[in-house]
C-alpha atoms as a PDB file:
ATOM      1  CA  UNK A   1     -27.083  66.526  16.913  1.00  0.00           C
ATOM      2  CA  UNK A   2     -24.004  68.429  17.586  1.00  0.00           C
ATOM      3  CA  UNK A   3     -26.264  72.179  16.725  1.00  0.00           C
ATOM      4  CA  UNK A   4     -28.818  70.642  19.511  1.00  0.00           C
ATOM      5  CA  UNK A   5     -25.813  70.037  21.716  1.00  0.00           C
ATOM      6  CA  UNK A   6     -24.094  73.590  21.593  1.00  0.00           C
ATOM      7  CA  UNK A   7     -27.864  75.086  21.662  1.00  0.00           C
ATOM      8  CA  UNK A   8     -28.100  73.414  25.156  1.00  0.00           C
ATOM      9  CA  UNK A   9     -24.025  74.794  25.705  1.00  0.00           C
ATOM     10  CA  UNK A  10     -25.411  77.876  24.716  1.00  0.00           C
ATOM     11  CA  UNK A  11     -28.253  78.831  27.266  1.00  0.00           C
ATOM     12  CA  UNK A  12     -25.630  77.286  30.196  1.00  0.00           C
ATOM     13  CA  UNK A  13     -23.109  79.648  29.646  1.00  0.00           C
ATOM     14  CA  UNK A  14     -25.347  82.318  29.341  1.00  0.00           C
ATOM     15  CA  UNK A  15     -27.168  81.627  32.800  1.00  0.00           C
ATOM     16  CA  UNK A  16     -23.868  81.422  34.449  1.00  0.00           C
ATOM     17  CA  UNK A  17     -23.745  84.872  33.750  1.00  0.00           C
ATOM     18  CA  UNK A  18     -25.951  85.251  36.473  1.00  0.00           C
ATOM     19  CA  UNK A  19     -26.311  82.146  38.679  1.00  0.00           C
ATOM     20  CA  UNK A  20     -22.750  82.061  39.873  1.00  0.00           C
ATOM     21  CA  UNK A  21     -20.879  78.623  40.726  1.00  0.00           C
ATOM     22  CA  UNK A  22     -23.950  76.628  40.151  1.00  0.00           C
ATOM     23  CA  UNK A  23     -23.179  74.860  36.796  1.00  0.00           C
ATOM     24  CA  UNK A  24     -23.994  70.998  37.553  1.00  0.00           C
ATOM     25  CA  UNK A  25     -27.473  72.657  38.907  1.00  0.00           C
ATOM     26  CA  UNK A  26     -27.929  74.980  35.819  1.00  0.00           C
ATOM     27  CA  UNK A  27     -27.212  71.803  33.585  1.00  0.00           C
ATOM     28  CA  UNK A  28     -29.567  69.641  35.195  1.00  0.00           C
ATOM     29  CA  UNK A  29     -32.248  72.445  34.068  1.00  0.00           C
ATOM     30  CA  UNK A  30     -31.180  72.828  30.663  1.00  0.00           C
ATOM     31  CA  UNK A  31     -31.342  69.041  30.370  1.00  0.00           C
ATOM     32  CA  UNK A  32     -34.844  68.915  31.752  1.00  0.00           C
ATOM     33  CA  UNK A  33     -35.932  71.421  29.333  1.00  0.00           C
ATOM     34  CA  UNK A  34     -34.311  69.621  27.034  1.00  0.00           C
ATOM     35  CA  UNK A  35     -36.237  66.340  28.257  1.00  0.00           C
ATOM     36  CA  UNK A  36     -39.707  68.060  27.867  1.00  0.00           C
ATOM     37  CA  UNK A  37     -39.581  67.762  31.769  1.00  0.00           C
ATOM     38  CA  UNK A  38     -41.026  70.126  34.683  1.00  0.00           C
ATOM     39  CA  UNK A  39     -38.180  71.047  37.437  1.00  0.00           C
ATOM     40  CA  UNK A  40     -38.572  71.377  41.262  1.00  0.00           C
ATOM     41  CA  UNK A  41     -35.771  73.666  42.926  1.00  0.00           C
ATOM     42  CA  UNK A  42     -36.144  73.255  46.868  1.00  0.00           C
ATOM     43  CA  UNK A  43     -33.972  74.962  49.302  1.00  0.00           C
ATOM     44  CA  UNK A  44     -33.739  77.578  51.804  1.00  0.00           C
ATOM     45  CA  UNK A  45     -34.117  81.042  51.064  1.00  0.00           C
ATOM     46  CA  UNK A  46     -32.531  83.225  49.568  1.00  0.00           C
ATOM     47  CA  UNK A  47     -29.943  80.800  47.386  1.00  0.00           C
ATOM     48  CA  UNK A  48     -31.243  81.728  44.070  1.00  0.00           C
ATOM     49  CA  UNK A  49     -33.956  79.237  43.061  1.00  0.00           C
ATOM     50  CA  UNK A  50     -36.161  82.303  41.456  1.00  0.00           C
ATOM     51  CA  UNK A  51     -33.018  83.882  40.030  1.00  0.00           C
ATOM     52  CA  UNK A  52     -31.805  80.612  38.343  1.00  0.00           C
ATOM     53  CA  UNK A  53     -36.006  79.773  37.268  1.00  0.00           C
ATOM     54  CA  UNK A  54     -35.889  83.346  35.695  1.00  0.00           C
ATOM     55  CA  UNK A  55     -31.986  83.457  33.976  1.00  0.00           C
ATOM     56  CA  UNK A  56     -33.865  80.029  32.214  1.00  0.00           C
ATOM     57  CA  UNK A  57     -36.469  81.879  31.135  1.00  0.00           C
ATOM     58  CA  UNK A  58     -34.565  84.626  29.673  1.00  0.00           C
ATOM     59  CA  UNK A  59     -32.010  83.015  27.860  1.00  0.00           C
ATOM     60  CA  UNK A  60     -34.616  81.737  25.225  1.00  0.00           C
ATOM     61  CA  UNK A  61     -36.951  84.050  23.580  1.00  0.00           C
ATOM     62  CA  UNK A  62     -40.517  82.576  24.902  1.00  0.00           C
ATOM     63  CA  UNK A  63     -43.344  83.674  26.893  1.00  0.00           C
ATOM     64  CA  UNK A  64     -42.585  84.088  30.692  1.00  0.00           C
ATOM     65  CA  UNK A  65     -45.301  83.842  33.746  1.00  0.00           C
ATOM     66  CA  UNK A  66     -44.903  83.766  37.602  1.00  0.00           C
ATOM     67  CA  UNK A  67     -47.126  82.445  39.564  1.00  0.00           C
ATOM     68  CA  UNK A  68     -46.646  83.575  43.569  1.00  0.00           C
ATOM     69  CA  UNK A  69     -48.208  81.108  45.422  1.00  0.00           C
ATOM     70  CA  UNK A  70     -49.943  81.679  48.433  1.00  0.00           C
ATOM     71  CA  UNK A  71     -52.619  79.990  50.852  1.00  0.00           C
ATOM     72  CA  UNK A  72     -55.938  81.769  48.967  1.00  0.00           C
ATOM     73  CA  UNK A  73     -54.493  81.129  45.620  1.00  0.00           C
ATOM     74  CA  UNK A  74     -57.697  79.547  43.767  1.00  0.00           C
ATOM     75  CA  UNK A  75     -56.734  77.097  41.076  1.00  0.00           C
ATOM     76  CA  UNK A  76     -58.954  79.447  38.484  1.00  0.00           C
ATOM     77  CA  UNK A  77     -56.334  81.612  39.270  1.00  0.00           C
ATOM     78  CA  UNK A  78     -53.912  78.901  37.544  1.00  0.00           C
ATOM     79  CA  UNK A  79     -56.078  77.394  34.815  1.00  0.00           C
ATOM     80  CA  UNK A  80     -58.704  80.468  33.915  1.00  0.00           C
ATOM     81  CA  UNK A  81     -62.316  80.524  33.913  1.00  0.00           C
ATOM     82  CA  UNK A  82     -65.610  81.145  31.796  1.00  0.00           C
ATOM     83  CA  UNK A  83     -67.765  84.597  32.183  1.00  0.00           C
ATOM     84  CA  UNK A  84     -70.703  85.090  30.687  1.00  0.00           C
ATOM     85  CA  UNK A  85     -70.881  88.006  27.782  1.00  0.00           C
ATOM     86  CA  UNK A  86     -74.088  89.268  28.146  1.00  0.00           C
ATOM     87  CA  UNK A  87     -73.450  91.198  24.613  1.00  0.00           C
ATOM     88  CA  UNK A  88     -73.038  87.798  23.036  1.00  0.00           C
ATOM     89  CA  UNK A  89     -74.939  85.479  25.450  1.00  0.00           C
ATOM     90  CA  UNK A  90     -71.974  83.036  25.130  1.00  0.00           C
ATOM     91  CA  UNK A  91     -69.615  82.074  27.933  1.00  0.00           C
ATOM     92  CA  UNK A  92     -65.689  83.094  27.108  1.00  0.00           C
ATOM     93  CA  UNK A  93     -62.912  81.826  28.364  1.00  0.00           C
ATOM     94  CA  UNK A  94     -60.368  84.095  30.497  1.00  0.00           C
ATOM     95  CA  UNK A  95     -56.862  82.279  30.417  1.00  0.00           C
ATOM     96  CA  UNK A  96     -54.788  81.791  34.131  1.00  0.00           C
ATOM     97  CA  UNK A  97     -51.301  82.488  34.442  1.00  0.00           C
ATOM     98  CA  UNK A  98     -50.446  78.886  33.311  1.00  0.00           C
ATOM     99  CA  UNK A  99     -50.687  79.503  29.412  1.00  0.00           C
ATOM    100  CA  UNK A 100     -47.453  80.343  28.584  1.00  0.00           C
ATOM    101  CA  UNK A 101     -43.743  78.654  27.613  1.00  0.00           C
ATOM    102  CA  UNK A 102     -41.959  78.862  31.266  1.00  0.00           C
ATOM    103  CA  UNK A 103     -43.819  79.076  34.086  1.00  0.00           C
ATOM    104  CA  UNK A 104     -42.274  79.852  37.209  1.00  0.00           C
ATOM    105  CA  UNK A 105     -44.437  78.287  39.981  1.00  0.00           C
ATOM    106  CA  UNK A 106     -42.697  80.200  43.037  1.00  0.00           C
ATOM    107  CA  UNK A 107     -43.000  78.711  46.610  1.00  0.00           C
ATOM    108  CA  UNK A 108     -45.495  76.091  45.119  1.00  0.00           C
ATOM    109  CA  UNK A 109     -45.686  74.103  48.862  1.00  0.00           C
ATOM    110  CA  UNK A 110     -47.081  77.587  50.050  1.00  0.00           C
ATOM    111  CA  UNK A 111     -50.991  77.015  48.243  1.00  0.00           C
ATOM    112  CA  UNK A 112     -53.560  74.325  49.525  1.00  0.00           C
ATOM    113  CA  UNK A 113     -53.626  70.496  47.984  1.00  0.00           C
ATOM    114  CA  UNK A 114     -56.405  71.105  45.871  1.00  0.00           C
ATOM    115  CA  UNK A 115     -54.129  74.481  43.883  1.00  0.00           C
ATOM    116  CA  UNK A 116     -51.619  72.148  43.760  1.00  0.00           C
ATOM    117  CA  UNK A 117     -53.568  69.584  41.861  1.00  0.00           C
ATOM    118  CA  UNK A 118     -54.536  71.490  39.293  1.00  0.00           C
ATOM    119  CA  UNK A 119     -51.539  71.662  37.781  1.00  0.00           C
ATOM    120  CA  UNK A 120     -51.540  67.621  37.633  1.00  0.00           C
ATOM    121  CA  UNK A 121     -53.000  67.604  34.190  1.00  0.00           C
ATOM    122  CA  UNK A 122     -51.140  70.587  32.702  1.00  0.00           C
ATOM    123  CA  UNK A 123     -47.963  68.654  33.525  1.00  0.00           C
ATOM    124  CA  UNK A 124     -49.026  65.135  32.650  1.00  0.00           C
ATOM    125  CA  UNK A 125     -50.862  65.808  29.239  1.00  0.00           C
ATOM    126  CA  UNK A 126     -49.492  69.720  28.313  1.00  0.00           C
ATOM    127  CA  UNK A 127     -53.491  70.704  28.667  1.00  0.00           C
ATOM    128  CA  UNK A 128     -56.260  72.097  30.766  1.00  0.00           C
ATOM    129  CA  UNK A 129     -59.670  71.238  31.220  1.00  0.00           C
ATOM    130  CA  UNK A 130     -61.757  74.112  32.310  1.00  0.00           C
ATOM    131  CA  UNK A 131     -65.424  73.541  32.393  1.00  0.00           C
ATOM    132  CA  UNK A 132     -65.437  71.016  29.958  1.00  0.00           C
ATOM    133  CA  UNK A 133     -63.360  72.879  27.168  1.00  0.00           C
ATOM    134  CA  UNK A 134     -59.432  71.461  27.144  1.00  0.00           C
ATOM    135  CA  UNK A 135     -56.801  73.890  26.212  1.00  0.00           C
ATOM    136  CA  UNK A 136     -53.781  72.951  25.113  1.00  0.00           C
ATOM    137  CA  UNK A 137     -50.132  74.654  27.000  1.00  0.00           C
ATOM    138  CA  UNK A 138     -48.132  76.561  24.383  1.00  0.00           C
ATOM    139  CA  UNK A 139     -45.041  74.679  23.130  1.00  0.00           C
ATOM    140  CA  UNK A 140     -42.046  74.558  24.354  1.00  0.00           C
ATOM    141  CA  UNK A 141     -43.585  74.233  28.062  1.00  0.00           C
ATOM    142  CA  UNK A 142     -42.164  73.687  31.058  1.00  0.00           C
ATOM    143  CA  UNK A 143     -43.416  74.148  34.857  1.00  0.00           C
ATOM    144  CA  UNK A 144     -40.384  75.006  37.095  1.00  0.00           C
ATOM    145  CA  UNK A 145     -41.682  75.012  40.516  1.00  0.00           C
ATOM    146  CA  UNK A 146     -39.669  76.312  43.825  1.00  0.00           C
ATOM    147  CA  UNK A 147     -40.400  75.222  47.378  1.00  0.00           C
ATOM    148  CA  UNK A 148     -38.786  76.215  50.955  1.00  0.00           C
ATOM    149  CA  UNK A 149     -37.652  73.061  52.971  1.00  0.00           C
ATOM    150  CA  UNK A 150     -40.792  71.507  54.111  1.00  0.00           C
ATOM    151  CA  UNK A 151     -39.884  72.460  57.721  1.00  0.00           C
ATOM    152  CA  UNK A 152     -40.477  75.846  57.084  1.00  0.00           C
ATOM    153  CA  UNK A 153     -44.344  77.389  59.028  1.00  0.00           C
ATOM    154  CA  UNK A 154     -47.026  78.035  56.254  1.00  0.00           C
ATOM    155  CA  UNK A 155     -45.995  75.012  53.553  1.00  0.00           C
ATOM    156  CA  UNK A 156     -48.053  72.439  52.806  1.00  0.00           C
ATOM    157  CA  UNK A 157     -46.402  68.727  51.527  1.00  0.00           C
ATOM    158  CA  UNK A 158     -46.997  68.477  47.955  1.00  0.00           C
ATOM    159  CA  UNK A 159     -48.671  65.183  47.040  1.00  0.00           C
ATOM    160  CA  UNK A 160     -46.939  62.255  45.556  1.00  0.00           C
ATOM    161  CA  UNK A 161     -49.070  62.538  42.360  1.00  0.00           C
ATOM    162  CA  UNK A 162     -47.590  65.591  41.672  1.00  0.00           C
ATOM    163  CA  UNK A 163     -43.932  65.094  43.012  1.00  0.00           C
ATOM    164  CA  UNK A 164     -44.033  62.260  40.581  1.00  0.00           C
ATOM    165  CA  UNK A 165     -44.461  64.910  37.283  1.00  0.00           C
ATOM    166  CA  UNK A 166     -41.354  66.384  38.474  1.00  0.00           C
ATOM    167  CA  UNK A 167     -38.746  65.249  36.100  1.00  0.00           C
ATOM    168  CA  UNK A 168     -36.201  66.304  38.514  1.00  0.00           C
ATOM    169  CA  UNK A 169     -35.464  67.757  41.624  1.00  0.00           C
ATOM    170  CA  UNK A 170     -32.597  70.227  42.218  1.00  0.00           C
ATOM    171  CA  UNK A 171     -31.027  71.880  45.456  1.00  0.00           C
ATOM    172  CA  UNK A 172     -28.931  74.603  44.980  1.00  0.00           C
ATOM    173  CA  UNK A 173     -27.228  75.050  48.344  1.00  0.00           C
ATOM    174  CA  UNK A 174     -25.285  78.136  49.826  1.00  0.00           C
ATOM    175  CA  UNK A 175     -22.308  79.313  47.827  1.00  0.00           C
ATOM    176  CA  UNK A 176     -18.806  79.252  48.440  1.00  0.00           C
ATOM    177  CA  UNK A 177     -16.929  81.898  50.171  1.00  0.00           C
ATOM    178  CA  UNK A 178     -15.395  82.958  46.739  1.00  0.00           C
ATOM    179  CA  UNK A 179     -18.771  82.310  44.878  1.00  0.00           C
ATOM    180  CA  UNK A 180     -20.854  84.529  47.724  1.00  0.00           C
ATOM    181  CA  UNK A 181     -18.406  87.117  46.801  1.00  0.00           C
ATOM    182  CA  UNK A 182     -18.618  87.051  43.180  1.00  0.00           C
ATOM    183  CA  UNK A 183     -22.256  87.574  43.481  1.00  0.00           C
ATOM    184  CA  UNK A 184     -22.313  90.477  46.013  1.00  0.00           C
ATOM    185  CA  UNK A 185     -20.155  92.251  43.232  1.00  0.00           C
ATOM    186  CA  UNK A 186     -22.067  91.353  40.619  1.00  0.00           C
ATOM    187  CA  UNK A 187     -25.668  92.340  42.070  1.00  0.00           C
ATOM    188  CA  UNK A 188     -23.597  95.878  43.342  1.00  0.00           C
ATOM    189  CA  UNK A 189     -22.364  96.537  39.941  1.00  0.00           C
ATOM    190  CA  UNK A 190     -25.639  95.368  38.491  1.00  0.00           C
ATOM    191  CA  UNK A 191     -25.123  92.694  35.950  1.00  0.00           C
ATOM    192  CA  UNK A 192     -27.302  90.819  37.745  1.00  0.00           C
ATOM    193  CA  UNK A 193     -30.350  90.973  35.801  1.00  0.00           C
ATOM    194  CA  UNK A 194     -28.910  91.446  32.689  1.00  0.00           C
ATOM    195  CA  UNK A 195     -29.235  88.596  30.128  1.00  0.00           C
ATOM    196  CA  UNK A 196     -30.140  88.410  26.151  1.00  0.00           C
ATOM    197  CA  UNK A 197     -31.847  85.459  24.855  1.00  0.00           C
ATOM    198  CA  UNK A 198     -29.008  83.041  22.792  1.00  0.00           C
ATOM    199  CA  UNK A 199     -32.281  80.997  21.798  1.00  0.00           C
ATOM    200  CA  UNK A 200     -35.513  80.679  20.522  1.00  0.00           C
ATOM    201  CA  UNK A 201     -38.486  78.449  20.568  1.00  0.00           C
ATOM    202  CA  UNK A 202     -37.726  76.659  17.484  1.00  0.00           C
ATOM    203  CA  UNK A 203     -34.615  75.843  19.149  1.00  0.00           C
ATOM    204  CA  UNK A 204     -35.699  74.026  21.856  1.00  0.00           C
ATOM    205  CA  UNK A 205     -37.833  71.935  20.014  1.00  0.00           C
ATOM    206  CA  UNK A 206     -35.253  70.805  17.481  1.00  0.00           C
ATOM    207  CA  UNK A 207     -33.120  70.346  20.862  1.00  0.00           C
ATOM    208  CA  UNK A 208     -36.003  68.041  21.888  1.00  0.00           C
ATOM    209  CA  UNK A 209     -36.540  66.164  18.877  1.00  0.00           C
ATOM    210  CA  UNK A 210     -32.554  65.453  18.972  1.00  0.00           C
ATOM    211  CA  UNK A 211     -33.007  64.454  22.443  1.00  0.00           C
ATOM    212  CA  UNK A 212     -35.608  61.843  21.679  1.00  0.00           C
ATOM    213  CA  UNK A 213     -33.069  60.140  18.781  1.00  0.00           C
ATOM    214  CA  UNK A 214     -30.082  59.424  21.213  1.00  0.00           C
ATOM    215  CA  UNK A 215     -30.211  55.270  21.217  1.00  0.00           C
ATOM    216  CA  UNK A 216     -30.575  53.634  24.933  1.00  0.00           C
ATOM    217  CA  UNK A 217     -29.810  49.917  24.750  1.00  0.00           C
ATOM    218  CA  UNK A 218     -31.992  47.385  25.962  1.00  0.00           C
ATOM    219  CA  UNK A 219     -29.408  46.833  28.800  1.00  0.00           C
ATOM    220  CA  UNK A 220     -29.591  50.399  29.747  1.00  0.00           C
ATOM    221  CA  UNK A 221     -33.423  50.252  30.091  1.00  0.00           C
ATOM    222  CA  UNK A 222     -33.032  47.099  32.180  1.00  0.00           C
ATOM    223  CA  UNK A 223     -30.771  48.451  34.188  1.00  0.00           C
ATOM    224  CA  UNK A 224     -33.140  51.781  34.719  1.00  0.00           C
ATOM    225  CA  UNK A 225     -36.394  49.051  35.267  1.00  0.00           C
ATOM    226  CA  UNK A 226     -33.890  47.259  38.144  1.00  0.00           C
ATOM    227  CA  UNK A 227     -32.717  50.036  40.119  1.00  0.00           C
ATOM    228  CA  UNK A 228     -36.753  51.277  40.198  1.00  0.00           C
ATOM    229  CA  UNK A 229     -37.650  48.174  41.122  1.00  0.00           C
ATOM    230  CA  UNK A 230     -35.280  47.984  43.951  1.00  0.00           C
ATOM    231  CA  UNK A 231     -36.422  50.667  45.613  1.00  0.00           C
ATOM    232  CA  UNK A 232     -40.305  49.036  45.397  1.00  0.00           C
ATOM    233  CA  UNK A 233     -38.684  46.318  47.476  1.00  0.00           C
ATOM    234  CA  UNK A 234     -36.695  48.487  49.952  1.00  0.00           C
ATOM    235  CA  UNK A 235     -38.201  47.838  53.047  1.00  0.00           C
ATOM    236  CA  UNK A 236     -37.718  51.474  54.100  1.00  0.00           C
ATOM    237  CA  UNK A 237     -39.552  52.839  51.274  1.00  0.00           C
ATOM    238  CA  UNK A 238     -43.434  52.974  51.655  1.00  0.00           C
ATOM    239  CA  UNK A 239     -43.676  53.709  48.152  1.00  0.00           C
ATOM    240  CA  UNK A 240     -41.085  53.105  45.480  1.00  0.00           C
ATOM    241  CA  UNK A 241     -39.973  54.996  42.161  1.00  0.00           C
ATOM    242  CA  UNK A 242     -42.839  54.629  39.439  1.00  0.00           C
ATOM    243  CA  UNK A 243     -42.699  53.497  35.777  1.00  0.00           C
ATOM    244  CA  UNK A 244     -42.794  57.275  35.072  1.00  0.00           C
ATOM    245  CA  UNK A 245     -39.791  57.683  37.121  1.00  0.00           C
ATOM    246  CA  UNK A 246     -37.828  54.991  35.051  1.00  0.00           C
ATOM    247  CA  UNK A 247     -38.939  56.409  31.666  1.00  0.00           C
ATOM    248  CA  UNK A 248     -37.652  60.275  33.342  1.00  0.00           C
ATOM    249  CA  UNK A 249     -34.712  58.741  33.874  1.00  0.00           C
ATOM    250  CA  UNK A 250     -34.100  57.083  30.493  1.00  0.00           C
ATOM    251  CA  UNK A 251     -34.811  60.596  28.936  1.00  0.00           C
ATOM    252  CA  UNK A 252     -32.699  62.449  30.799  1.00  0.00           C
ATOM    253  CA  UNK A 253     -29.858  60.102  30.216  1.00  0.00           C
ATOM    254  CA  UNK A 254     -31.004  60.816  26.633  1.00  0.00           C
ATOM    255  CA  UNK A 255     -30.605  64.841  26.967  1.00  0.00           C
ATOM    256  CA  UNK A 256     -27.252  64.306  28.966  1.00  0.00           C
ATOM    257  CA  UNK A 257     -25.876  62.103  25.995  1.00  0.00           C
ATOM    258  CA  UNK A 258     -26.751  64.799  23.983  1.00  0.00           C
ATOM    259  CA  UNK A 259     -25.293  67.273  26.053  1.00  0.00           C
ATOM    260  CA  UNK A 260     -21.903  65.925  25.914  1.00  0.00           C
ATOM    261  CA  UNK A 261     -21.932  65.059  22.487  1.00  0.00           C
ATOM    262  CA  UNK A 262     -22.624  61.345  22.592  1.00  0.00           C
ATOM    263  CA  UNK A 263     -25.064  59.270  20.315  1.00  0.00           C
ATOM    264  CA  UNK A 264     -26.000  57.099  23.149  1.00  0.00           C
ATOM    265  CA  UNK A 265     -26.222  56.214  26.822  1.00  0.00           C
ATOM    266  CA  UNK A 266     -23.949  54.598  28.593  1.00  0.00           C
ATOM    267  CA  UNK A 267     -24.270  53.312  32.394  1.00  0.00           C
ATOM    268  CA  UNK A 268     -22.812  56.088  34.065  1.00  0.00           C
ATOM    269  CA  UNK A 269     -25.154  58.217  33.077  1.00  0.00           C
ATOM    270  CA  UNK A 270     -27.648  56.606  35.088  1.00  0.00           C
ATOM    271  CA  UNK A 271     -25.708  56.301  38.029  1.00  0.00           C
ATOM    272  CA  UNK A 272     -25.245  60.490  37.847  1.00  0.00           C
ATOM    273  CA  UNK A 273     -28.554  61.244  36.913  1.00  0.00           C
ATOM    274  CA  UNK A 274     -30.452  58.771  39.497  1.00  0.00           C
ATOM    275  CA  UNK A 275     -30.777  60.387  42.630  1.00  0.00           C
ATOM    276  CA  UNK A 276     -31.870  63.668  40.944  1.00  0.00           C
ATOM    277  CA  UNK A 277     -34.349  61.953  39.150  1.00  0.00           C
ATOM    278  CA  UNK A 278     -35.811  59.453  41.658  1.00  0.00           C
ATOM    279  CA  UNK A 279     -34.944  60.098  45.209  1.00  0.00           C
ATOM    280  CA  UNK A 280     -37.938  62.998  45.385  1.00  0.00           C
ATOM    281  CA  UNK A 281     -40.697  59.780  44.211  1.00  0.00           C
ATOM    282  CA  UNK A 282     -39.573  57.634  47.249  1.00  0.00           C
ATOM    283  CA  UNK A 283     -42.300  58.268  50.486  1.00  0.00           C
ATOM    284  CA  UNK A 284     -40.435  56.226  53.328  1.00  0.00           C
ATOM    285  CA  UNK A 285     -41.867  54.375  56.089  1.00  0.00           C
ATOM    286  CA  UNK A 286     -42.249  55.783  58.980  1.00  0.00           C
ATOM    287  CA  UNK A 287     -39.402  53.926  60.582  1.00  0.00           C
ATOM    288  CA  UNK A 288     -37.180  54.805  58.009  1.00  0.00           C
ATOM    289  CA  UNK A 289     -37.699  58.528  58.764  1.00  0.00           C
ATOM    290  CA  UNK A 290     -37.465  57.806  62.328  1.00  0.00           C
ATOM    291  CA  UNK A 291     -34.375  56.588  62.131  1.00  0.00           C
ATOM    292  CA  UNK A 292     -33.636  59.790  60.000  1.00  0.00           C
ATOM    293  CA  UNK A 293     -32.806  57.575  56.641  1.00  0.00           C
ATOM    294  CA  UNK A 294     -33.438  59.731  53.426  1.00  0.00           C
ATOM    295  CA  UNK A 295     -34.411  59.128  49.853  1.00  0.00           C
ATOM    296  CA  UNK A 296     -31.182  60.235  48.404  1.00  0.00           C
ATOM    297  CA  UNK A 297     -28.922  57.704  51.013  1.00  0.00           C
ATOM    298  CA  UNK A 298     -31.058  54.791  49.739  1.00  0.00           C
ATOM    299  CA  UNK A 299     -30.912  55.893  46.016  1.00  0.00           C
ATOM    300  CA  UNK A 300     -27.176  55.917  46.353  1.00  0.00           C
ATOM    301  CA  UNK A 301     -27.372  52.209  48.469  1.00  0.00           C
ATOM    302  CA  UNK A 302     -29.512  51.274  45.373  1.00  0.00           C
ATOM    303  CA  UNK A 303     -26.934  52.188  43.027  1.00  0.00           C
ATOM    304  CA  UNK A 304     -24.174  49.923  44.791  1.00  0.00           C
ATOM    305  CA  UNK A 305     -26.319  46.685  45.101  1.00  0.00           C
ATOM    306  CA  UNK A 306     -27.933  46.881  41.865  1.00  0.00           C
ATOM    307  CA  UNK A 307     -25.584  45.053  39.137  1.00  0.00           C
ATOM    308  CA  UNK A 308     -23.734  47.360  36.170  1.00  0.00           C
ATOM    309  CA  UNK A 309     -24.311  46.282  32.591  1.00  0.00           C
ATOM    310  CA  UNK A 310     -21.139  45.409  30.959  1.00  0.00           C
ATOM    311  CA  UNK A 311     -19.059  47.375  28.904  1.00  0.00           C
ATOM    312  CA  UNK A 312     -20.233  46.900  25.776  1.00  0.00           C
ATOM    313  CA  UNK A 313     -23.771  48.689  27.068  1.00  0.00           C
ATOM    314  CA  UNK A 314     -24.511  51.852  25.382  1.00  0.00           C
ATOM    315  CA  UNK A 315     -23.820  50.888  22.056  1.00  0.00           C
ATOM    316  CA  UNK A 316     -24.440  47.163  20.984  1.00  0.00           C
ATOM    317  CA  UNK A 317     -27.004  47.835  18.797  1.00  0.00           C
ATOM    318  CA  UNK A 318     -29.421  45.202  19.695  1.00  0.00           C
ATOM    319  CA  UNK A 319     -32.669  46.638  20.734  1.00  0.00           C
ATOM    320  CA  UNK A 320     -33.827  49.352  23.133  1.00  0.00           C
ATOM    321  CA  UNK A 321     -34.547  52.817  21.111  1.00  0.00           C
END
């Protein structure tokens, strides 16, 4: 575990290279990569969310597609489509910008609901169905989507089908003084773009496999099942954090164990990792938004009310994984 651990130091580092003062952002990344997760990076503009999705992408030697959303993007455009050969007489199958390794999905809340959705399956089950034929996504995948605040004219709410594939959810936020100056310097001298891969594909799978061996105690998981299910029963929340959102939150725990060289998960893990990992699943009532509450406040009430396991949780050794 500890080569999977300094493979996920590794491609950190090297972003920072690039994405300047970001690091707890950059690691939440490498962890979701790590976590066979998809990422969504909203902000403003002009932070870096595109910068940081590419510096990912180059730091490990796999195939690399954009996808600029807009409001006629068609979602052949995404998945492909069959033409007919008329030297054959067969139908063939012309890939879409999805089959690759990292795929950069840039302003994703700028295309209609029904683009959006077809990414639901390539997320969910690593596939797409295109007239009846399933493909299946290259390996290592991962869909790392960014979106403008959903304020902004010409963006269109994702759904909660398909916030709920997001593994995480990550805000970058303006710099410091100090950190907005390091990066004017470094985009005037030009070491901006410039980044080697320090891994490969065979990497991040090992990294993967690693990840899926860290042990998570049966107190851990009901822990994870009891802060979801408080937020089911938060009267301010129309819809609560899924089973899909506990299990992304167990395996991130798993890839941030990893990450700092631990065999296991221990509580505070969860406590980190929780509003990243839930707070963009919670649709509030409309009270609740009235009275200008927010996901990530009720996460972090959540977290207080909901009891700690003790501290013998992490390692016990009686059941879990």
């Amino acid at each position: 575990m500890a080569g999977a651990a300094q493979i996920m130091h590794s491609i950190v580092d090297n972003i920072e290279n690039v994405i300047i003062g970001k690091r707890k952002q950059v690691e939440l990344l490498v962890m979701c990569m790590a976590s066979s997760g998809h990422a969504l990076i909203e902000d403003v503009p002009g932070v870096g969310k595109t910068k940081l999705v590419r510096a990912l992408a180059r730091s490990v030697d796999c195939g690399f597609k954009r996808i600029q959303f807009t409001s006629d993007t068609l979602p052949s455009d995404i998945t492909g489509y069959s033409v007919y050969n008329p030297k054959t007489g067969c139908f063939e199958f012309r890939s879409g910008a999805v089959f690759s390794n990292f795929i950069l999905a840039d302003e994703i809340n700028r295309t209609t609901s029904k683009t959006q959705a077809s990414l639901l399956e390539i997320m969910e089950e690593g596939q797409a169905t295109v007239d009846g034929e399933t493909y299946p996504m290259k390996q290592p995948f991962m869909v790392l989507a960014t979106q403008n605040s959903a304020e902004f004219v010409g963006t269109y709410p994702l759904p909660e089908a398909e916030m709920d594939r997001f593994l995480v959810r990550v805000s970058l936020g303006y710099p410091s003084k100090d950190d907005e100056a390091r990066v004017i310097e470094s985009n005037l001298c030009g070491a901006a773009g410039a980044l080697e891969p320090v891994a490969c594909a065979d990497d991040i799978m090992a990294v993967r496999e690693a990840v899926s061996r860290v042990y998570v105690d049966e107190k851990i998981e009901r822990y994870i099942v009891s802060i979801a299910g408080a937020t089911r029963s938060n009267p301010d929340v129309l819809l609560g954090a899924s089973p899909r959102g506990s299990v992304a939150l167990a395996r991130m725990c798993q890839s941030y164990a990893l990450y700092l060289g631990r065999q296991f998960v221990i509580p505070d893990y969860v406590k980190e990792l929780a509003p990243c990992v839930l707070a963009h699943r919670l649709v509030l009532t409309h009270e609740a938004k009235i009275n200008k509450k927010d996901p990530n406040g009720i996460i972090t009430d959540t977290l207080r009310k909901v009891p700690v396991p003790g501290p013998d949780a992490g390692f016990s050794g009686q059941g879990g994984r």
